[in-house]
Structure formats: C-alpha cells, structure tokens
PDB file of N, CA and C in Angstrom:
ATOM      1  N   UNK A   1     -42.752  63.943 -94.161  1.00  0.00           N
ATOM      2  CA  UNK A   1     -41.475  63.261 -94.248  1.00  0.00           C
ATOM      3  C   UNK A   1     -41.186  62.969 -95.727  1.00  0.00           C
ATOM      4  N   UNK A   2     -40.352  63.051 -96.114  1.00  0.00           N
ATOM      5  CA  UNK A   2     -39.566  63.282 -97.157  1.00  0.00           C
ATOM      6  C   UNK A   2     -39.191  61.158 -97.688  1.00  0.00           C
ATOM      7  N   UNK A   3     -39.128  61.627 -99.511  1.00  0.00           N
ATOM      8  CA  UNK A   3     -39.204  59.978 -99.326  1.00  0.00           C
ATOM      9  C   UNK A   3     -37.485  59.442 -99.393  1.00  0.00           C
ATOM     10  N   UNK A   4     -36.692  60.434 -99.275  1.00  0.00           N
ATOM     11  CA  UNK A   4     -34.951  60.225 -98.686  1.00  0.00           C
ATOM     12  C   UNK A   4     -35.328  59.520 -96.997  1.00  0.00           C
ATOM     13  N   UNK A   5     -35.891  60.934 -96.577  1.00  0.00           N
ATOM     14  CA  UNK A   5     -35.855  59.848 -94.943  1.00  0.00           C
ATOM     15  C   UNK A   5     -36.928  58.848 -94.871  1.00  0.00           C
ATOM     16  N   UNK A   6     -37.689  58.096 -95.431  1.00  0.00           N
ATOM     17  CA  UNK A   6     -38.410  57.364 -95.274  1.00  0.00           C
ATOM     18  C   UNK A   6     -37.085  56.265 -95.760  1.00  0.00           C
ATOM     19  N   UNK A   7     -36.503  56.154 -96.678  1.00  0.00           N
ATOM     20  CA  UNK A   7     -36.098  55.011 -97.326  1.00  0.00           C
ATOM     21  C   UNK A   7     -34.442  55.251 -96.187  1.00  0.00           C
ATOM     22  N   UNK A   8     -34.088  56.009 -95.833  1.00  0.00           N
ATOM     23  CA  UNK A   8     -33.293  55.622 -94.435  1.00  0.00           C
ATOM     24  C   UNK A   8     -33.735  55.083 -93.739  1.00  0.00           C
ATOM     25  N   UNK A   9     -35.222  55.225 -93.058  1.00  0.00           N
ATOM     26  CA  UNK A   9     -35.744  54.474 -92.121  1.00  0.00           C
ATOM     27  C   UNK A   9     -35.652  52.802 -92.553  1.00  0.00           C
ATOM     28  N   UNK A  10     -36.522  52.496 -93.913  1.00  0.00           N
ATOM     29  CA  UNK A  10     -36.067  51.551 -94.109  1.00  0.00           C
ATOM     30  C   UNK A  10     -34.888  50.702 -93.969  1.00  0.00           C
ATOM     31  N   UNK A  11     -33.791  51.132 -94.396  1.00  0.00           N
ATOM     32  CA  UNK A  11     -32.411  50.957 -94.399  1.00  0.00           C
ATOM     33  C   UNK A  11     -32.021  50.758 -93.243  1.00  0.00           C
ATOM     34  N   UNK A  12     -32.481  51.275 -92.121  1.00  0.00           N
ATOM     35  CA  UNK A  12     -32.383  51.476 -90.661  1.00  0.00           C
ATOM     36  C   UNK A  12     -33.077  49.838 -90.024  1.00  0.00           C
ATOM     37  N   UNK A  13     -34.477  49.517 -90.672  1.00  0.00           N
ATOM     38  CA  UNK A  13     -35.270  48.952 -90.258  1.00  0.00           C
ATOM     39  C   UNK A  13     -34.774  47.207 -90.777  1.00  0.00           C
ATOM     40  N   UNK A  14     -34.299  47.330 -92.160  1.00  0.00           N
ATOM     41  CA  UNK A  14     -33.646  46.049 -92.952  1.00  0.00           C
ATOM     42  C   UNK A  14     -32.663  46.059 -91.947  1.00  0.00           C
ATOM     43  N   UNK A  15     -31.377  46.789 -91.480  1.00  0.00           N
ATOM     44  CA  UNK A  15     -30.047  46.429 -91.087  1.00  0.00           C
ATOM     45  C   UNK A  15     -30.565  45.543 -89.769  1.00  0.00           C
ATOM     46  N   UNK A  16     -31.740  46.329 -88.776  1.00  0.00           N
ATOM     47  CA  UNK A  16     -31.490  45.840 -87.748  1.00  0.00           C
ATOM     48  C   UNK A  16     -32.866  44.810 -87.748  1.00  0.00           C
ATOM     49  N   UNK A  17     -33.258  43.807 -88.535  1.00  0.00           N
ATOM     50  CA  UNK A  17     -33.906  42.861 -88.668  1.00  0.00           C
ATOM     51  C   UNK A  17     -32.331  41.872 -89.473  1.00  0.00           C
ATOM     52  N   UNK A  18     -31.390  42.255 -90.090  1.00  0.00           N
ATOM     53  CA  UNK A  18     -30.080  41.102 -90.130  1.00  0.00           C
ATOM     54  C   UNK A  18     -29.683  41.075 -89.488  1.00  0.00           C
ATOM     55  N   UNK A  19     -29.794  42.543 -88.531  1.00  0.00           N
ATOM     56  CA  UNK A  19     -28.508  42.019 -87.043  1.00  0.00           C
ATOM     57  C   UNK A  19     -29.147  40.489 -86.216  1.00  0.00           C
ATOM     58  N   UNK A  20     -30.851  40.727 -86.306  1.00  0.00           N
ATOM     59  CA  UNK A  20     -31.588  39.650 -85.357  1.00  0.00           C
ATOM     60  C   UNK A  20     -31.576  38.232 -85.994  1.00  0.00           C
ATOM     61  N   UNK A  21     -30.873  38.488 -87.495  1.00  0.00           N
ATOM     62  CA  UNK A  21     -30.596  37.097 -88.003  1.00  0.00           C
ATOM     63  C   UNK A  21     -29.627  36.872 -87.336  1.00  0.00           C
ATOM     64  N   UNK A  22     -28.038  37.635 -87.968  1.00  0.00           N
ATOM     65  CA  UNK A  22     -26.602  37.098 -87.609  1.00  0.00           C
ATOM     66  C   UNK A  22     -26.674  37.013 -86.218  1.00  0.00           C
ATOM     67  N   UNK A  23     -27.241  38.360 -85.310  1.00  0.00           N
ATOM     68  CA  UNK A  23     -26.222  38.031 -83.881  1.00  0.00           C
ATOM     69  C   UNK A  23     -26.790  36.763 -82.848  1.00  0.00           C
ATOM     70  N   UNK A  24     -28.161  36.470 -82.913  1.00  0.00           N
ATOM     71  CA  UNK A  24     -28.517  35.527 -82.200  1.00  0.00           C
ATOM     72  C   UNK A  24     -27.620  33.926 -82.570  1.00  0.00           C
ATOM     73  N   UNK A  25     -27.105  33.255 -83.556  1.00  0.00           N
ATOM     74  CA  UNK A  25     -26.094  32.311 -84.073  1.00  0.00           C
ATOM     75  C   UNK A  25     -24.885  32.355 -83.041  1.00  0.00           C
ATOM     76  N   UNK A  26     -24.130  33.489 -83.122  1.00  0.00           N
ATOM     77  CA  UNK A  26     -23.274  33.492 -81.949  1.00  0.00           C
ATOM     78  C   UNK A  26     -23.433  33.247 -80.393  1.00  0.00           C
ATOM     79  N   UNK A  27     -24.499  33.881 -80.137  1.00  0.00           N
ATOM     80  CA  UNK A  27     -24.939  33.964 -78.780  1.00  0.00           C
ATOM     81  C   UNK A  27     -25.439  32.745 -78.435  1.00  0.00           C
ATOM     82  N   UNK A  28     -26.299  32.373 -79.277  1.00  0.00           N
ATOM     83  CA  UNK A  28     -26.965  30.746 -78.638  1.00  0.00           C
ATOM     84  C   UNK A  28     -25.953  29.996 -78.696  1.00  0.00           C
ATOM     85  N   UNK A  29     -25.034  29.473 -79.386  1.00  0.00           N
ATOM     86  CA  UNK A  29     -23.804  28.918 -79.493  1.00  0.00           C
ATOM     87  C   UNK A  29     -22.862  29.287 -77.745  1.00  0.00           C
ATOM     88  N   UNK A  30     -22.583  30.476 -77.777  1.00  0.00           N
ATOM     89  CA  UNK A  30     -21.593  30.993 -76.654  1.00  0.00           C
ATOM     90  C   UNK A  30     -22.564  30.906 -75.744  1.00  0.00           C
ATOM     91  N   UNK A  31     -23.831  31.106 -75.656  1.00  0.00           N
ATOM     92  CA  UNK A  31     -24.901  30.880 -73.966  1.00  0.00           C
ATOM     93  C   UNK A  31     -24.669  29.810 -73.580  1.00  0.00           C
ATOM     94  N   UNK A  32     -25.332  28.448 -74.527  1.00  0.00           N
ATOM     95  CA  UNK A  32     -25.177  27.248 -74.083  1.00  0.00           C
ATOM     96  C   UNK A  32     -24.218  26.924 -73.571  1.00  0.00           C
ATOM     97  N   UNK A  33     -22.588  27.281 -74.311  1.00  0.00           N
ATOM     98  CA  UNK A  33     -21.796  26.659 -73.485  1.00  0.00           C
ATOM     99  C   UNK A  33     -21.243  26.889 -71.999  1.00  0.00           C
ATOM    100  N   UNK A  34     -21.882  28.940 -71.912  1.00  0.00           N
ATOM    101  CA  UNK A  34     -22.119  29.430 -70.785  1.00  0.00           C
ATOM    102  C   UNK A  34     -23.146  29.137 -69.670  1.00  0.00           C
ATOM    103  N   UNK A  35     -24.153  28.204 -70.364  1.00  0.00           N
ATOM    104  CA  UNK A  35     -25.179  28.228 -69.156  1.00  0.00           C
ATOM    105  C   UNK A  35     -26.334  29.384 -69.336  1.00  0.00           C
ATOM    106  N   UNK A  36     -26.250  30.214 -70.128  1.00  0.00           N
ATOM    107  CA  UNK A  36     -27.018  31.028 -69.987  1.00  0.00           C
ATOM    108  C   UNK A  36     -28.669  30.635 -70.619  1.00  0.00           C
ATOM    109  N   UNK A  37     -29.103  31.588 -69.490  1.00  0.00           N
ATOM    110  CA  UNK A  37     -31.107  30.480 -69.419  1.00  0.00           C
ATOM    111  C   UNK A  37     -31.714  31.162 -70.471  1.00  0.00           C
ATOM    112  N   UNK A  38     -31.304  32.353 -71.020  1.00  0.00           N
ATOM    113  CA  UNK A  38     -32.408  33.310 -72.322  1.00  0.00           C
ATOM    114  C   UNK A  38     -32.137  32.782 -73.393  1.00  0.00           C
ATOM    115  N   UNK A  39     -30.856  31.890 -74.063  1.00  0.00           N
ATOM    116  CA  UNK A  39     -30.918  31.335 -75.069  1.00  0.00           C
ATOM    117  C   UNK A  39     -31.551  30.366 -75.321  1.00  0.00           C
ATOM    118  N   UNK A  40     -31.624  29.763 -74.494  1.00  0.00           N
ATOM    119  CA  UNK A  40     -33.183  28.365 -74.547  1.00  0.00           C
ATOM    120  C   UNK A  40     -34.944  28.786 -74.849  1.00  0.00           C
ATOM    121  N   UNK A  41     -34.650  29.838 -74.832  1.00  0.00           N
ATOM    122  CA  UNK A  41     -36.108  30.464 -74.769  1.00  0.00           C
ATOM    123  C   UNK A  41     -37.090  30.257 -75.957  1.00  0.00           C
ATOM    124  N   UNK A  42     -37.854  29.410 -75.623  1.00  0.00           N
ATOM    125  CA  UNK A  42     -38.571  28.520 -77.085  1.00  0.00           C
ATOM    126  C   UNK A  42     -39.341  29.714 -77.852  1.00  0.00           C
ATOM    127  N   UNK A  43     -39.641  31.050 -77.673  1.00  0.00           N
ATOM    128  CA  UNK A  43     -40.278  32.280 -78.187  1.00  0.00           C
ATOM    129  C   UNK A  43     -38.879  32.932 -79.201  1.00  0.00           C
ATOM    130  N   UNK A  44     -37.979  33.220 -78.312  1.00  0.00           N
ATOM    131  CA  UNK A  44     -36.591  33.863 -79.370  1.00  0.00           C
ATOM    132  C   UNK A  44     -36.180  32.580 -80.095  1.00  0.00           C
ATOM    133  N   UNK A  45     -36.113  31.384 -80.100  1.00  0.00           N
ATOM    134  CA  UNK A  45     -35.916  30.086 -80.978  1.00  0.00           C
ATOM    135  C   UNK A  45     -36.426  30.211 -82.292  1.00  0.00           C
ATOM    136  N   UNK A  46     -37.736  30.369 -81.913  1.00  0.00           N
ATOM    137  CA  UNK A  46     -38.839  30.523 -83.132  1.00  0.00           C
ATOM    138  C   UNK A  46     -38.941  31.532 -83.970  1.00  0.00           C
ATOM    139  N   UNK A  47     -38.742  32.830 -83.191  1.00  0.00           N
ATOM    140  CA  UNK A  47     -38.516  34.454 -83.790  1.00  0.00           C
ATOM    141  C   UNK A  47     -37.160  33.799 -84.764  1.00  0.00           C
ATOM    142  N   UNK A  48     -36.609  34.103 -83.861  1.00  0.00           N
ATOM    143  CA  UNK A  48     -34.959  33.451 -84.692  1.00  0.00           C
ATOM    144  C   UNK A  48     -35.431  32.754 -86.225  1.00  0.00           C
ATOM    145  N   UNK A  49     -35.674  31.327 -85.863  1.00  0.00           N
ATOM    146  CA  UNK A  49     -35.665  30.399 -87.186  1.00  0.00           C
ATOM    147  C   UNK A  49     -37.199  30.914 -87.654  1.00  0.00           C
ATOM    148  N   UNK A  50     -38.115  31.471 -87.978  1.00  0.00           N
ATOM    149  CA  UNK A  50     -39.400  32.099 -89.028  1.00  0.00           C
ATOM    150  C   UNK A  50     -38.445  33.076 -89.519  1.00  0.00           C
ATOM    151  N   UNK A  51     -37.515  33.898 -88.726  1.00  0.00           N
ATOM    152  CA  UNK A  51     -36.941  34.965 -89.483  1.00  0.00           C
ATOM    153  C   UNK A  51     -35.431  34.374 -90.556  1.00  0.00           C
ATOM    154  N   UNK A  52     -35.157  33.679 -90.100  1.00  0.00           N
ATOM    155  CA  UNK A  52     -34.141  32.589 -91.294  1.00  0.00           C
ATOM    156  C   UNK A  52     -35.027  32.409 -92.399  1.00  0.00           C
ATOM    157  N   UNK A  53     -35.927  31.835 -91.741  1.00  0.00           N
ATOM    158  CA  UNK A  53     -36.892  30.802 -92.805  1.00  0.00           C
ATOM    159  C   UNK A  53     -37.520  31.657 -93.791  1.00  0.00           C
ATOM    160  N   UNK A  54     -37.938  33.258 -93.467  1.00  0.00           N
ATOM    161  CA  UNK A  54     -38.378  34.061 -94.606  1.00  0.00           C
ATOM    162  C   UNK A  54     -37.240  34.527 -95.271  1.00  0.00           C
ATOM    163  N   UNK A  55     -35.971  34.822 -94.830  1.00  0.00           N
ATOM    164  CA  UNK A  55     -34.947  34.779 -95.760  1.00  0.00           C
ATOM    165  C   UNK A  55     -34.891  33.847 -97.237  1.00  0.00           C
ATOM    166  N   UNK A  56     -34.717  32.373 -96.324  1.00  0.00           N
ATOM    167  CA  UNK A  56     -33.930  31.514 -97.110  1.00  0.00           C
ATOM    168  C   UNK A  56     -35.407  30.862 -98.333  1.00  0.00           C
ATOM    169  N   UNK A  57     -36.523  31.268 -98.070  1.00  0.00           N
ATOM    170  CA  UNK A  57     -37.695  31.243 -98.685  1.00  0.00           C
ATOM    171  C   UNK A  57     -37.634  31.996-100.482  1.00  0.00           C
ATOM    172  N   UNK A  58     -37.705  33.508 -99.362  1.00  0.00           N
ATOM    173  CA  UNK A  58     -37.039  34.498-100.307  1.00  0.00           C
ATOM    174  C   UNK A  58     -36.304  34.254-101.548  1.00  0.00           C
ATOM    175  N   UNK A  59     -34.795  33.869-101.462  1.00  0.00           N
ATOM    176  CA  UNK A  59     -33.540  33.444-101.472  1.00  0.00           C
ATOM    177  C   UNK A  59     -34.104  32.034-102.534  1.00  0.00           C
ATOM    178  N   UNK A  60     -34.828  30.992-102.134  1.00  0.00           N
ATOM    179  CA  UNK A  60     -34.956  29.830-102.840  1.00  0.00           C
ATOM    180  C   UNK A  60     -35.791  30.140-104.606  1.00  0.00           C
ATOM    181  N   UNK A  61     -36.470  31.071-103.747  1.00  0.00           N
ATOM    182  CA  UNK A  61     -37.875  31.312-104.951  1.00  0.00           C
ATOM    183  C   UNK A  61     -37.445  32.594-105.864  1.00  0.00           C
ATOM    184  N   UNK A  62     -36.200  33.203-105.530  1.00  0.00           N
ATOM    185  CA  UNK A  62     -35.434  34.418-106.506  1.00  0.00           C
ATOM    186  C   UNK A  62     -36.049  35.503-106.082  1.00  0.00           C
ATOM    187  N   UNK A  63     -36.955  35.824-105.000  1.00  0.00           N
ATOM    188  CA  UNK A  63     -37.583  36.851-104.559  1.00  0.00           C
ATOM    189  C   UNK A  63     -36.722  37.773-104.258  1.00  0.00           C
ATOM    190  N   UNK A  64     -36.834  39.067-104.437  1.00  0.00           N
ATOM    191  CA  UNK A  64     -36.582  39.935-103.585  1.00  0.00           C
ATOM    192  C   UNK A  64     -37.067  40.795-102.592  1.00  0.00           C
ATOM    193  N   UNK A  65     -35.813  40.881-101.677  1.00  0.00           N
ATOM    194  CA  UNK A  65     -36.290  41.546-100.571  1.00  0.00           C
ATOM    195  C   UNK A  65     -37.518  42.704-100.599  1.00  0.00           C
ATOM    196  N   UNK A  66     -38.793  42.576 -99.823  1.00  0.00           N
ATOM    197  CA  UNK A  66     -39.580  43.752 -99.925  1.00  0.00           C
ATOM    198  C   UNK A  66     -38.767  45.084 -99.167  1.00  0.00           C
ATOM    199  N   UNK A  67     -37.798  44.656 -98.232  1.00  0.00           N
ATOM    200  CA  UNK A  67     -37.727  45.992 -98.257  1.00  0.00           C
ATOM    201  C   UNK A  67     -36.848  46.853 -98.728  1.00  0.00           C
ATOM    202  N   UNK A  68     -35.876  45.897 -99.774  1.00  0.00           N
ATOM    203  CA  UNK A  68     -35.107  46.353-100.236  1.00  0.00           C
ATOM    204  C   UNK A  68     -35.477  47.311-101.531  1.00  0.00           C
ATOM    205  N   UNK A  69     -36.754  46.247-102.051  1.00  0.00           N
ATOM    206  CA  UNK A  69     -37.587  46.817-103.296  1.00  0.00           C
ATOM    207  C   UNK A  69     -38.081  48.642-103.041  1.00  0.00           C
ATOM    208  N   UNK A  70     -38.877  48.407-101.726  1.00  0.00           N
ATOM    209  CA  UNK A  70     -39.487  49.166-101.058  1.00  0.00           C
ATOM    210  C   UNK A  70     -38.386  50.611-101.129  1.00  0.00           C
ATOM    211  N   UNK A  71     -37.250  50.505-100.398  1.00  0.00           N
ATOM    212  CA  UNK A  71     -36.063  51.455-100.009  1.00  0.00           C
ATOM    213  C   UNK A  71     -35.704  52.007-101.702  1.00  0.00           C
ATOM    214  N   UNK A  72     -35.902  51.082-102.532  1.00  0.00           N
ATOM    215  CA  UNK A  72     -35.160  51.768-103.880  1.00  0.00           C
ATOM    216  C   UNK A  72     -36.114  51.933-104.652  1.00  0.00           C
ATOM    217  N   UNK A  73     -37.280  51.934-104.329  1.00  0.00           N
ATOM    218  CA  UNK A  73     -38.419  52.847-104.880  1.00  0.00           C
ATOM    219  C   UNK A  73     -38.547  54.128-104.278  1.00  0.00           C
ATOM    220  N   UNK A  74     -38.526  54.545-102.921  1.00  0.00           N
ATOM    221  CA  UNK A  74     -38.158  55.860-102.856  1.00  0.00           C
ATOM    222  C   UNK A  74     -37.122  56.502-102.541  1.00  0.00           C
ATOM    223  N   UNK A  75     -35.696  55.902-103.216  1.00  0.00           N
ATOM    224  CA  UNK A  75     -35.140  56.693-103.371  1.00  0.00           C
ATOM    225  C   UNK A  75     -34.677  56.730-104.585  1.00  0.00           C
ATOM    226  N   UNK A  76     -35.411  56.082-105.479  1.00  0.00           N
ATOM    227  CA  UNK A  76     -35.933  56.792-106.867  1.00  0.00           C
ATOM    228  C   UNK A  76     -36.503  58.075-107.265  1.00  0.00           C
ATOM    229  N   UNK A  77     -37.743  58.062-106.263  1.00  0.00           N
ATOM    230  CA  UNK A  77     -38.268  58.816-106.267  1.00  0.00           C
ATOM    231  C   UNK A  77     -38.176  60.106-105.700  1.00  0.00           C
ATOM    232  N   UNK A  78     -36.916  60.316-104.517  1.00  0.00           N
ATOM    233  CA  UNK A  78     -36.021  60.982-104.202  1.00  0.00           C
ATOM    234  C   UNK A  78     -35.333  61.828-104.934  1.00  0.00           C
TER     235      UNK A  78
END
C-alpha cells in the first residue's frame, strides 16, 4: 500500500472519529427529549466525553493532532 492511500485512510479514520465527537451532541439532546433509552447509556457517555476530553487536552497544551501529523507525513512523502 502506497503512502497516498495510507494517509486517505487516515483522513478517512480522523473524519469519522469527529463525526463521533459532533453527532452524538445532537442526538443525546433530541433522545432525551424523545425518550430514547441508548442515549443514557453510561459506556457511549464516557466514549463520548474521553473523546472530547482528548481533543480539548490536545487543543489546551498546543498539541497537535497525531493524526493529522501522521496524514501529512505521508503525504509528504507521497
């Protein structure tokens, strides 16, 4: 594998670890007021906020993203 499609994968792999930031915010919001029983779920709660929390970690301390680092190292090397 080639290090173009490796650093798509990445790209692939970053987008859909923000979707599991942004889209869960909406949903727990719109469940509760629906009633719905999977947004209470003290396992996706926690997934949810550790995965905020390594963001806003990140974000505090000027870090950058590993996998962003990661993605534009090979496609440097690309």
């Amino acid at each position: 594998m080639d290090h173009s499609t490796r650093a798509d994968l990445i790209l692939i792999l970053h987008f859909l670890y923000v979707l599991c930031v942004i889209v869960p915010v909406p949903l727990i919001a719109l469940g509760g007021w629906l009633g719905w029983r999977f947004v209470r779920n003290l396992w996706l709660r926690l997934a949810h906020l550790l995965m905020i929390g390594i963001v806003a970690v990140q974000a505090m301390f000027g870090i950058a993203c590993p996998l962003t680092v990661w993605e534009a190292e090979l496609r440097w090397q690309a």
